[in-house]
PDB file of N, CA and C in Angstrom:
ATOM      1  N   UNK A   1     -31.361  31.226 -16.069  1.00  0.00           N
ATOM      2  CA  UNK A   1     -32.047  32.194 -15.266  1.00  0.00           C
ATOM      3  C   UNK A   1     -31.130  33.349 -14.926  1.00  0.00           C
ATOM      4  N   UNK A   2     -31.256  34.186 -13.799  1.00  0.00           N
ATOM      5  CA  UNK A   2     -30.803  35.255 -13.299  1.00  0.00           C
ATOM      6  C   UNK A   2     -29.539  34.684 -12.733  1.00  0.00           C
ATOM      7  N   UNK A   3     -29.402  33.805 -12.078  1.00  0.00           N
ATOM      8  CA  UNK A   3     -28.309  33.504 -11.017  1.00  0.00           C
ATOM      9  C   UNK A   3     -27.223  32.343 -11.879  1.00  0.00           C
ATOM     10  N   UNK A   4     -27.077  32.272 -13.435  1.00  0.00           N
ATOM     11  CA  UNK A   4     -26.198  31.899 -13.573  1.00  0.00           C
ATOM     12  C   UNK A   4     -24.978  33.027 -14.447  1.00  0.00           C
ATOM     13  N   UNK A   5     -24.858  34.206 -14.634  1.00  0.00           N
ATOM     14  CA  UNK A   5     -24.363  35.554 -15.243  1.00  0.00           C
ATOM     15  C   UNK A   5     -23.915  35.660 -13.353  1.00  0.00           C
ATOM     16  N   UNK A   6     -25.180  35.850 -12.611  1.00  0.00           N
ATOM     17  CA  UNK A   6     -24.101  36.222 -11.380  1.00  0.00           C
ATOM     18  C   UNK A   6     -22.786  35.419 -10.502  1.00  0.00           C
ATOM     19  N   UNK A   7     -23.543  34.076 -10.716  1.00  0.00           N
ATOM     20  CA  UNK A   7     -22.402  33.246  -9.879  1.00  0.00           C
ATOM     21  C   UNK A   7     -20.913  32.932 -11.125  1.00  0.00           C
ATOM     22  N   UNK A   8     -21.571  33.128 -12.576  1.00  0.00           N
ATOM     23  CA  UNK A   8     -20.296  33.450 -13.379  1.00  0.00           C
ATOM     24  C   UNK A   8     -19.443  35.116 -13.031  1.00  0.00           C
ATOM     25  N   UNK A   9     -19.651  35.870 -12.441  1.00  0.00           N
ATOM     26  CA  UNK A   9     -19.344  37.573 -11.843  1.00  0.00           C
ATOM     27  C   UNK A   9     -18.632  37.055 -10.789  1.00  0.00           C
ATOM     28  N   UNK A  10     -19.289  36.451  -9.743  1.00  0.00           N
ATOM     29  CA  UNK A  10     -18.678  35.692  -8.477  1.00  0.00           C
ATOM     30  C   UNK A  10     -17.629  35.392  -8.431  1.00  0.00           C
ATOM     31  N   UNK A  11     -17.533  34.079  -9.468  1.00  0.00           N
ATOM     32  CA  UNK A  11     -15.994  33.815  -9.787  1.00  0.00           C
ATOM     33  C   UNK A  11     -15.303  34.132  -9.906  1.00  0.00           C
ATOM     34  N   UNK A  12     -15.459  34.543 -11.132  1.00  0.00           N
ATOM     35  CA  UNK A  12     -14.351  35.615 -11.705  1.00  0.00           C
ATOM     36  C   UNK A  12     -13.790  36.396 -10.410  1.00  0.00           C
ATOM     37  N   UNK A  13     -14.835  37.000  -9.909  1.00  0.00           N
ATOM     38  CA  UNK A  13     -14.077  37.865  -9.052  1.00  0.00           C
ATOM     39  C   UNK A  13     -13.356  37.177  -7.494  1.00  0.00           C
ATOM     40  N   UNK A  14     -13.808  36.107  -7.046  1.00  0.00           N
ATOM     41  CA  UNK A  14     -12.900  35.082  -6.184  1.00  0.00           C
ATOM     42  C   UNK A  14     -11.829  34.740  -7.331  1.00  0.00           C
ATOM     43  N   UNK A  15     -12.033  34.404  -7.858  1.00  0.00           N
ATOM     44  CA  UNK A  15     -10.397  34.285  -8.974  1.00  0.00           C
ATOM     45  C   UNK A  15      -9.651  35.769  -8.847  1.00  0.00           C
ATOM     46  N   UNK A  16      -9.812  36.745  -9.083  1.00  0.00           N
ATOM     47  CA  UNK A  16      -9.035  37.518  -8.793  1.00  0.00           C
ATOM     48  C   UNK A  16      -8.952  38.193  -7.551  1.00  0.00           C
ATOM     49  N   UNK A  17      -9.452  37.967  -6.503  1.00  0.00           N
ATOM     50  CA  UNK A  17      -9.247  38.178  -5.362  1.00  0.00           C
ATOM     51  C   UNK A  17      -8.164  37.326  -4.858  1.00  0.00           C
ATOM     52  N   UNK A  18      -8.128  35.954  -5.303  1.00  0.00           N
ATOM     53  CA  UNK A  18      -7.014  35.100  -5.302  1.00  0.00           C
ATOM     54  C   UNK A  18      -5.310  35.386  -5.460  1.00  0.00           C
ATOM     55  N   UNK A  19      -5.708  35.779  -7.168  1.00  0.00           N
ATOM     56  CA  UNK A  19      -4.538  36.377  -8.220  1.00  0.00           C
ATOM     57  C   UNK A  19      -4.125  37.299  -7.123  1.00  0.00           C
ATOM     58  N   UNK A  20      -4.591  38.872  -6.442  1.00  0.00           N
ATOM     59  CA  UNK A  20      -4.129  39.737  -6.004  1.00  0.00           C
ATOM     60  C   UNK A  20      -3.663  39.365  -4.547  1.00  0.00           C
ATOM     61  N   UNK A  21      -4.274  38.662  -4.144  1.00  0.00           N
ATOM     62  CA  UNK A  21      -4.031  38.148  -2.890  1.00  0.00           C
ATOM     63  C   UNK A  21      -2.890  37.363  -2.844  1.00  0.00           C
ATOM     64  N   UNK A  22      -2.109  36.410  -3.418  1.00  0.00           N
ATOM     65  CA  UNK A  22      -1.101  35.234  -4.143  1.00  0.00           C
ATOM     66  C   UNK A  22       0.171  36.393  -4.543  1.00  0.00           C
ATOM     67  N   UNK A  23      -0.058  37.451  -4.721  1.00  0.00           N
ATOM     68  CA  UNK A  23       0.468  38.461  -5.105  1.00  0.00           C
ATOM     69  C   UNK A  23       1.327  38.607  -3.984  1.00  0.00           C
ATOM     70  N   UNK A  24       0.747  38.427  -2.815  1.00  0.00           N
ATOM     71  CA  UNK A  24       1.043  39.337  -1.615  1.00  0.00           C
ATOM     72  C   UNK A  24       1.755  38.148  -0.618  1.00  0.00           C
ATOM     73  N   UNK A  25       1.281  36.963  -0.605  1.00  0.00           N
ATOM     74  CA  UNK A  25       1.167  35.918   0.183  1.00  0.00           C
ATOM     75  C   UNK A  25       1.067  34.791  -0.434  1.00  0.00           C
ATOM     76  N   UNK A  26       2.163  33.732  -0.858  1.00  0.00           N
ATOM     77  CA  UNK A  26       1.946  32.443  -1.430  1.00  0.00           C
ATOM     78  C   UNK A  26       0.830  31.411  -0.593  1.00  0.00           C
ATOM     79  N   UNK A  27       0.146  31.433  -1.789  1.00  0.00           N
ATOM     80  CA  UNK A  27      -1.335  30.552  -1.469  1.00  0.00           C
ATOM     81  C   UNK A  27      -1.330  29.034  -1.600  1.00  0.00           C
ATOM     82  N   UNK A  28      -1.962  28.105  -1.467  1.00  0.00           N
ATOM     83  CA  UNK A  28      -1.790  27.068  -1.353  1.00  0.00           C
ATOM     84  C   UNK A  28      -2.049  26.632  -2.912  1.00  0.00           C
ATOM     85  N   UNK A  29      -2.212  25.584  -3.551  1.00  0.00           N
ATOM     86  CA  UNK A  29      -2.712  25.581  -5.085  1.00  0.00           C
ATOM     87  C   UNK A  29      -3.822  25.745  -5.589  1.00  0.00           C
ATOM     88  N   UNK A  30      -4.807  24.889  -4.350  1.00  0.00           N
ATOM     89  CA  UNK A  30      -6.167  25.172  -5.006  1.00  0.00           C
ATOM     90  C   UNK A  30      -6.746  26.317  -4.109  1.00  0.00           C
ATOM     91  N   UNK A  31      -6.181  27.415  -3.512  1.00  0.00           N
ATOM     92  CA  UNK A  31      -6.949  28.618  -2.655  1.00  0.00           C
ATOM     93  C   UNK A  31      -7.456  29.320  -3.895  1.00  0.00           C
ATOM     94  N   UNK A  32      -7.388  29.412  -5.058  1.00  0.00           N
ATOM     95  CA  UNK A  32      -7.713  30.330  -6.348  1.00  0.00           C
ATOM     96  C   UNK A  32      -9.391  29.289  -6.383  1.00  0.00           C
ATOM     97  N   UNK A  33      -9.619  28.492  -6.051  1.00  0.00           N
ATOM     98  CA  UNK A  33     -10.907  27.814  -6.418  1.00  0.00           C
ATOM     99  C   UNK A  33     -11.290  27.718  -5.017  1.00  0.00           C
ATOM    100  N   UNK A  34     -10.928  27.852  -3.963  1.00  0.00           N
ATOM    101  CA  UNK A  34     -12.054  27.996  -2.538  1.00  0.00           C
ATOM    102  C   UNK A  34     -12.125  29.291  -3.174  1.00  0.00           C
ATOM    103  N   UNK A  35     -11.829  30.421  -2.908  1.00  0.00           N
ATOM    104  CA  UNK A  35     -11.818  31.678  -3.359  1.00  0.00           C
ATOM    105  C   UNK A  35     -13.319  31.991  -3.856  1.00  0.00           C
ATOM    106  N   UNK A  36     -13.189  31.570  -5.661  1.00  0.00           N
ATOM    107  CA  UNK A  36     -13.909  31.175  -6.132  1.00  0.00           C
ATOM    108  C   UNK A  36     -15.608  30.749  -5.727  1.00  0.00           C
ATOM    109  N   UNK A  37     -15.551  29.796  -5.064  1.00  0.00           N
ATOM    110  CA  UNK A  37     -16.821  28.541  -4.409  1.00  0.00           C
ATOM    111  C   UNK A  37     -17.183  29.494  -3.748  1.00  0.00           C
ATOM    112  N   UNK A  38     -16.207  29.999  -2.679  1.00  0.00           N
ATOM    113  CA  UNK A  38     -16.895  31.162  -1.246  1.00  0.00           C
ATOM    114  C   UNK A  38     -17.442  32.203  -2.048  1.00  0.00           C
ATOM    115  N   UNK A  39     -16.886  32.933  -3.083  1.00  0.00           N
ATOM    116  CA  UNK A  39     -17.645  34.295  -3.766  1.00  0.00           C
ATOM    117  C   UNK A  39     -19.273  33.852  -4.241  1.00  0.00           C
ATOM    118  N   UNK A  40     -19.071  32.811  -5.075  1.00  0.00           N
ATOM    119  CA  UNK A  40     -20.119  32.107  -5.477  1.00  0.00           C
ATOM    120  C   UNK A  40     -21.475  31.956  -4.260  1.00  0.00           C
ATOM    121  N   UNK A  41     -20.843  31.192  -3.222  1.00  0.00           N
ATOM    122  CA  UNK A  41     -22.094  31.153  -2.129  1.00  0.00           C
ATOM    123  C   UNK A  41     -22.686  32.403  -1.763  1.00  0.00           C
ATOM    124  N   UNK A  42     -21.264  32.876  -1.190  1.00  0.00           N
ATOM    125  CA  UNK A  42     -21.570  34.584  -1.072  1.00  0.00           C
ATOM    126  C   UNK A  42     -22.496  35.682  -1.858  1.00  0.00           C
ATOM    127  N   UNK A  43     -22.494  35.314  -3.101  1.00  0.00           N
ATOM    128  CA  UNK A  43     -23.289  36.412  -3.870  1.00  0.00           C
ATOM    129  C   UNK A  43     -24.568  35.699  -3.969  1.00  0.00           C
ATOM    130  N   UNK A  44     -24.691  34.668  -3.875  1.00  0.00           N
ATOM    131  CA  UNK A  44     -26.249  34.135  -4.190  1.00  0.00           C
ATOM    132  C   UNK A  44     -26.633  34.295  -2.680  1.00  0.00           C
ATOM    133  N   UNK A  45     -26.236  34.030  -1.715  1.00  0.00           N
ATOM    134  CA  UNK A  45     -26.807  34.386  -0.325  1.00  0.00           C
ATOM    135  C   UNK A  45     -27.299  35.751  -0.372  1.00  0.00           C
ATOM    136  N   UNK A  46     -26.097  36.553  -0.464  1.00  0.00           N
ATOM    137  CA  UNK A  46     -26.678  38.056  -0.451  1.00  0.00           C
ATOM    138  C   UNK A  46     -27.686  38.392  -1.366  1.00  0.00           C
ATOM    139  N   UNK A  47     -28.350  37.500  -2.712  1.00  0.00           N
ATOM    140  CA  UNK A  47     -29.009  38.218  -3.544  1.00  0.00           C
ATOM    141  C   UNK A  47     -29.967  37.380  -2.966  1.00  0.00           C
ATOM    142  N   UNK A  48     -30.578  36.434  -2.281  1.00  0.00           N
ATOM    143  CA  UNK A  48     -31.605  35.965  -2.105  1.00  0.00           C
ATOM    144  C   UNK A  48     -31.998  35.873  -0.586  1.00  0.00           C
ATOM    145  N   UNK A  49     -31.005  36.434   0.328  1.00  0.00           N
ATOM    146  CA  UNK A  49     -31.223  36.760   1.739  1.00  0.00           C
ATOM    147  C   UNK A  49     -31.347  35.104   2.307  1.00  0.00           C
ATOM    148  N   UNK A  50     -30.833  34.571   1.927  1.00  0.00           N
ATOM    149  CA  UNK A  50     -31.110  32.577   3.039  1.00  0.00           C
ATOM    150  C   UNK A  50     -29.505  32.042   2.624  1.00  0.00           C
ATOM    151  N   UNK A  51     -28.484  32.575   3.541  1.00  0.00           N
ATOM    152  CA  UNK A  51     -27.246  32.024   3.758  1.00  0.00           C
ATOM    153  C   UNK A  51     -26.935  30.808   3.533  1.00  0.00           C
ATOM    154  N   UNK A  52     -28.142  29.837   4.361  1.00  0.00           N
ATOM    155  CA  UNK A  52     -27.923  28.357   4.127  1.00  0.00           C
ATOM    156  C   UNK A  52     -28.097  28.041   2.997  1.00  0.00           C
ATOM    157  N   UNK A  53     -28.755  28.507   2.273  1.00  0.00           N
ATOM    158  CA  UNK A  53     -29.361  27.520   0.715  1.00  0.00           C
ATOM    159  C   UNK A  53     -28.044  28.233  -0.488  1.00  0.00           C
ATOM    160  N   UNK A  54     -27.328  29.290   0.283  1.00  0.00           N
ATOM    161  CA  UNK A  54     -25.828  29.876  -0.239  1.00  0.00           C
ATOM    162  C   UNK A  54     -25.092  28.635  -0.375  1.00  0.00           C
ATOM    163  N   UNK A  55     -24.805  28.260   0.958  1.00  0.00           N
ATOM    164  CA  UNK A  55     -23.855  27.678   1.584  1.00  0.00           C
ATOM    165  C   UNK A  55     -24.703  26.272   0.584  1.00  0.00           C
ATOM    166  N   UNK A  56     -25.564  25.527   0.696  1.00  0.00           N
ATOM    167  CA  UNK A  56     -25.659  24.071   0.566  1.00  0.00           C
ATOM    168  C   UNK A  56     -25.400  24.184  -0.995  1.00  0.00           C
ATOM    169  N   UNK A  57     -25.838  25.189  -1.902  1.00  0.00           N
ATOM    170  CA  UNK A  57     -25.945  25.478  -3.495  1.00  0.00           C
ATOM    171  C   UNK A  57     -24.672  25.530  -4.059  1.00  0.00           C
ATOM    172  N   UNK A  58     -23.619  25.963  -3.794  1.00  0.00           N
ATOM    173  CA  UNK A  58     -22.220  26.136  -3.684  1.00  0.00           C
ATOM    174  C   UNK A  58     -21.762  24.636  -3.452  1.00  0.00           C
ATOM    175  N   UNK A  59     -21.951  24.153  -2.273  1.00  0.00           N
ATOM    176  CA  UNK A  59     -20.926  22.942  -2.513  1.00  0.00           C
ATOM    177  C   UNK A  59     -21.501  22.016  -2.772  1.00  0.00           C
ATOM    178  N   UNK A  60     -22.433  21.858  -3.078  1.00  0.00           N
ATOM    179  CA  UNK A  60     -23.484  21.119  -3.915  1.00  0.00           C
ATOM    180  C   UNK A  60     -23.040  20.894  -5.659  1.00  0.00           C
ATOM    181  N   UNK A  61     -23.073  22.453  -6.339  1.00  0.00           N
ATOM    182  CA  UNK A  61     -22.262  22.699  -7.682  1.00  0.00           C
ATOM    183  C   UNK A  61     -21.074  22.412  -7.449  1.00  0.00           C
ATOM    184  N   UNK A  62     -20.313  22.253  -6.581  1.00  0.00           N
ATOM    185  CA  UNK A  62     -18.778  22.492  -6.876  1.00  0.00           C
ATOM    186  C   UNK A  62     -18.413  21.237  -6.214  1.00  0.00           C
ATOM    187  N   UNK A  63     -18.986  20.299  -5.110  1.00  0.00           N
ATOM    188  CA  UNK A  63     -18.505  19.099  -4.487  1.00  0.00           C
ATOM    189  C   UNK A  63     -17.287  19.732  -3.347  1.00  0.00           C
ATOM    190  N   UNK A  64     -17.467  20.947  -3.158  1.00  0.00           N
ATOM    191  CA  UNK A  64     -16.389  21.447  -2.326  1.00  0.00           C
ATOM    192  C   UNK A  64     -16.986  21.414  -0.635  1.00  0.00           C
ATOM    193  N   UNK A  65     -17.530  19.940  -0.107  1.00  0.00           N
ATOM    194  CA  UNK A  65     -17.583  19.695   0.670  1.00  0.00           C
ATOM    195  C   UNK A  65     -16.469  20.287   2.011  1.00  0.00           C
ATOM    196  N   UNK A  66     -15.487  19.808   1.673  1.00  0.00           N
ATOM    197  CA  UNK A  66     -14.533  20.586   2.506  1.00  0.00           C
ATOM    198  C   UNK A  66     -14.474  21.659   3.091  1.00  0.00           C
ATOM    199  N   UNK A  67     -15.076  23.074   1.917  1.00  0.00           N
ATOM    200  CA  UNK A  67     -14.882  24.187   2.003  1.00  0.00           C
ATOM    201  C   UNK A  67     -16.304  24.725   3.129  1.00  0.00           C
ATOM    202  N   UNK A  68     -16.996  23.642   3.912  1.00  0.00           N
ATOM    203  CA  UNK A  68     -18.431  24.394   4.299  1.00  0.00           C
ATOM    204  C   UNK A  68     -18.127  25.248   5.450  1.00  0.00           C
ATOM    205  N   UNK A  69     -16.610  24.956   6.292  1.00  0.00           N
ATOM    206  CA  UNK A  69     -16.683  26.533   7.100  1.00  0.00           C
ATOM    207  C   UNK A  69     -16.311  28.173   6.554  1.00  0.00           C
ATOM    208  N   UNK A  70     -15.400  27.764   5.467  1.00  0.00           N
ATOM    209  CA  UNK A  70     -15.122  28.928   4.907  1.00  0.00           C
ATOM    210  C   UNK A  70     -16.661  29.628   4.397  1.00  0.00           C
ATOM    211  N   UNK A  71     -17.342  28.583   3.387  1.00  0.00           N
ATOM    212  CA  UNK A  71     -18.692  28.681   2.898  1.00  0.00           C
ATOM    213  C   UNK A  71     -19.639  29.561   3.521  1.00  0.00           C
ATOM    214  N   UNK A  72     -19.773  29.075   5.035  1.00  0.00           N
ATOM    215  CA  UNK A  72     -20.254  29.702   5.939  1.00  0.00           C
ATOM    216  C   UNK A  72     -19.921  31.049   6.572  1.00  0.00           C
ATOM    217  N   UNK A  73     -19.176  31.156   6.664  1.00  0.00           N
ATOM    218  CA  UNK A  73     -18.400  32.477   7.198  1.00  0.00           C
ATOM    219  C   UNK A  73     -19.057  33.518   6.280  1.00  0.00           C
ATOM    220  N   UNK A  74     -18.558  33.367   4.809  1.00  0.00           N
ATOM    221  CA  UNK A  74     -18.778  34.080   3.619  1.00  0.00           C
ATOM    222  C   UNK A  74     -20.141  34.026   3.180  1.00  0.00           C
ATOM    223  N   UNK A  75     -20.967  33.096   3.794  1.00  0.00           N
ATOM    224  CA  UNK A  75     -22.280  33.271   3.441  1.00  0.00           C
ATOM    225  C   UNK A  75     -23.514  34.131   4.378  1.00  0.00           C
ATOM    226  N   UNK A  76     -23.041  33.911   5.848  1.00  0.00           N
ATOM    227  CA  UNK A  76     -23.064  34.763   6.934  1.00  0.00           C
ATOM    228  C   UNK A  76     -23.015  36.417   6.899  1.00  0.00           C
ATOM    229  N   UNK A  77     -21.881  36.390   6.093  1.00  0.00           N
ATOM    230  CA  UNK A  77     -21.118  37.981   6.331  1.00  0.00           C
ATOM    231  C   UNK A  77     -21.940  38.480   4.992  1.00  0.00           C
ATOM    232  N   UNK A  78     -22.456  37.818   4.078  1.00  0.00           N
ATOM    233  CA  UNK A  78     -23.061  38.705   2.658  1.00  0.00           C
ATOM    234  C   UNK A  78     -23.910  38.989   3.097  1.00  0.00           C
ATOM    235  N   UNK A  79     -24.862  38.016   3.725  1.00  0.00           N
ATOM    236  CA  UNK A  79     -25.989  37.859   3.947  1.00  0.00           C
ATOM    237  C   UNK A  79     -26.457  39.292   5.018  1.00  0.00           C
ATOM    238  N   UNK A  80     -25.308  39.573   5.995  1.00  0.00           N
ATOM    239  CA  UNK A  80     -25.562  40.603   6.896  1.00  0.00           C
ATOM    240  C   UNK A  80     -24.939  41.956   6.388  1.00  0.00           C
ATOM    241  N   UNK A  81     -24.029  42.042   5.379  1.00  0.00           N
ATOM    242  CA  UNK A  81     -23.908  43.029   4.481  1.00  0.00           C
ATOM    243  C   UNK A  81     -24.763  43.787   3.449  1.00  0.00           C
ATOM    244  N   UNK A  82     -25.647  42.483   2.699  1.00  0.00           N
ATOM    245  CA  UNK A  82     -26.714  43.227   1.821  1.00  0.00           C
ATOM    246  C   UNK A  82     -28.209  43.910   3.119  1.00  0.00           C
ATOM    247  N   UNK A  83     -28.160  43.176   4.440  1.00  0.00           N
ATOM    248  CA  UNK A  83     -29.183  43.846   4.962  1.00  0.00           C
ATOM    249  C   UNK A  83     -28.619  44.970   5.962  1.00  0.00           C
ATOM    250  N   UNK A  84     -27.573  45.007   5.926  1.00  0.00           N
ATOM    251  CA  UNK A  84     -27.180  46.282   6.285  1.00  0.00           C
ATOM    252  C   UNK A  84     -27.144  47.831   5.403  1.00  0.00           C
ATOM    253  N   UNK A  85     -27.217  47.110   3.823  1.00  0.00           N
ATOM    254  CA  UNK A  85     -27.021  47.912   3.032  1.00  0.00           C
ATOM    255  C   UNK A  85     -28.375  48.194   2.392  1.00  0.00           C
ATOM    256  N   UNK A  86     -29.361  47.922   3.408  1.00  0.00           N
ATOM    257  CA  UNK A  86     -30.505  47.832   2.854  1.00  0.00           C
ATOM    258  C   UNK A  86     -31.674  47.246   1.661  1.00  0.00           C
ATOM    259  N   UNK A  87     -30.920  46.539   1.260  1.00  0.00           N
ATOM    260  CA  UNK A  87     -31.490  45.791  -0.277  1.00  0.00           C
ATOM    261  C   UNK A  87     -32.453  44.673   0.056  1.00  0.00           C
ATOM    262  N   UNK A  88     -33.302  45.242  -0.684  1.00  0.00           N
ATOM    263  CA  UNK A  88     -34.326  43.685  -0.710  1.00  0.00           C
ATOM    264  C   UNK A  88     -34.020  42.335  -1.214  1.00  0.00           C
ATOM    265  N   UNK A  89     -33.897  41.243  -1.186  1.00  0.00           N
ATOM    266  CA  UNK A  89     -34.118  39.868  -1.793  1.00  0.00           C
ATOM    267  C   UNK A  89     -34.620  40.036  -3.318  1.00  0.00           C
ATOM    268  N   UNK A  90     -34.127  39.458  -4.257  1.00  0.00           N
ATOM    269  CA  UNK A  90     -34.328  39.418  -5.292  1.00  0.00           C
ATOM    270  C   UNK A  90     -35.875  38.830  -5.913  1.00  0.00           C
ATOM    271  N   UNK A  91     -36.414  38.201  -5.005  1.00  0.00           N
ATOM    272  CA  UNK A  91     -37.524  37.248  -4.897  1.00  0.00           C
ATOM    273  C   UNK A  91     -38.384  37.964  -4.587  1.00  0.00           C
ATOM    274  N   UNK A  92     -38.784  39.230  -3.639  1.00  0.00           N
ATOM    275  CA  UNK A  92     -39.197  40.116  -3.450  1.00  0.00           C
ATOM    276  C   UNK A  92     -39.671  41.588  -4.652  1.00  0.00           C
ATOM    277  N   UNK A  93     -38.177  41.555  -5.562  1.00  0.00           N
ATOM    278  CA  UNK A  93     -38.146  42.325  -6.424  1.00  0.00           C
ATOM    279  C   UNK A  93     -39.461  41.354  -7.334  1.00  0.00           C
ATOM    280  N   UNK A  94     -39.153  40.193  -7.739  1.00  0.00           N
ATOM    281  CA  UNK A  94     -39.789  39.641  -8.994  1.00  0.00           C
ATOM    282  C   UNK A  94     -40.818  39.812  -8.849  1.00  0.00           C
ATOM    283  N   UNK A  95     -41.789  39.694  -7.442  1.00  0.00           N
ATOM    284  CA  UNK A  95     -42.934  39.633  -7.227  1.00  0.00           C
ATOM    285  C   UNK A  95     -43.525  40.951  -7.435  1.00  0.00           C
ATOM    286  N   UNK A  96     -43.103  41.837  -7.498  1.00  0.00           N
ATOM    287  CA  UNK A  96     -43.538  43.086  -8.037  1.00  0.00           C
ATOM    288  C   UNK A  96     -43.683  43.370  -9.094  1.00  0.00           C
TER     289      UNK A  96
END
């Protein structure tokens, strides 16, 4: 479908948010894959406007139980970024 090209974009780009970040500040080993998981929740929250089903879809795929406050934070903050930035829900778009 639509949302597996984006949460592959996601990554990638929590992977290099990592890389540049590790750059600056030695990271722990696996912070390059929370990174990762959080971008992932993050962009599917923001493209479908429901944070929680971000947050449960993410560590659901990834078993990154651990990660559900970071998850949250990052699923929170997209979620109030894409409606600040005015964008509709993707679900909204289709139905048109």
């Amino acid at each position: 479908g639509i949302f597996a090209p984006l949460l592959t974009i996601a990554t990638v780009f929590g992977l290099l948010a990592a890389a540049l970040l590790n750059m600056i500040v030695p990271l722990p080993p696996l912070a390059a894959a929370a990174f990762a998981i959080a971008a992932m929740g993050g962009l599917f929250s923001a493209t479908i406007r429901a944070p929680l089903v971000g947050v449960v879809l993410a560590a659901e795929l990834t078993g990154g139980y651990a990660l559900l406050l970071p998850l949250i934070v990052t699923c929170v903050t997209a979620n109030a970024v894409a409606q600040a930035l005015g964008g509709r829900p993707v679900y909204e778009l289709l139905l048109e």
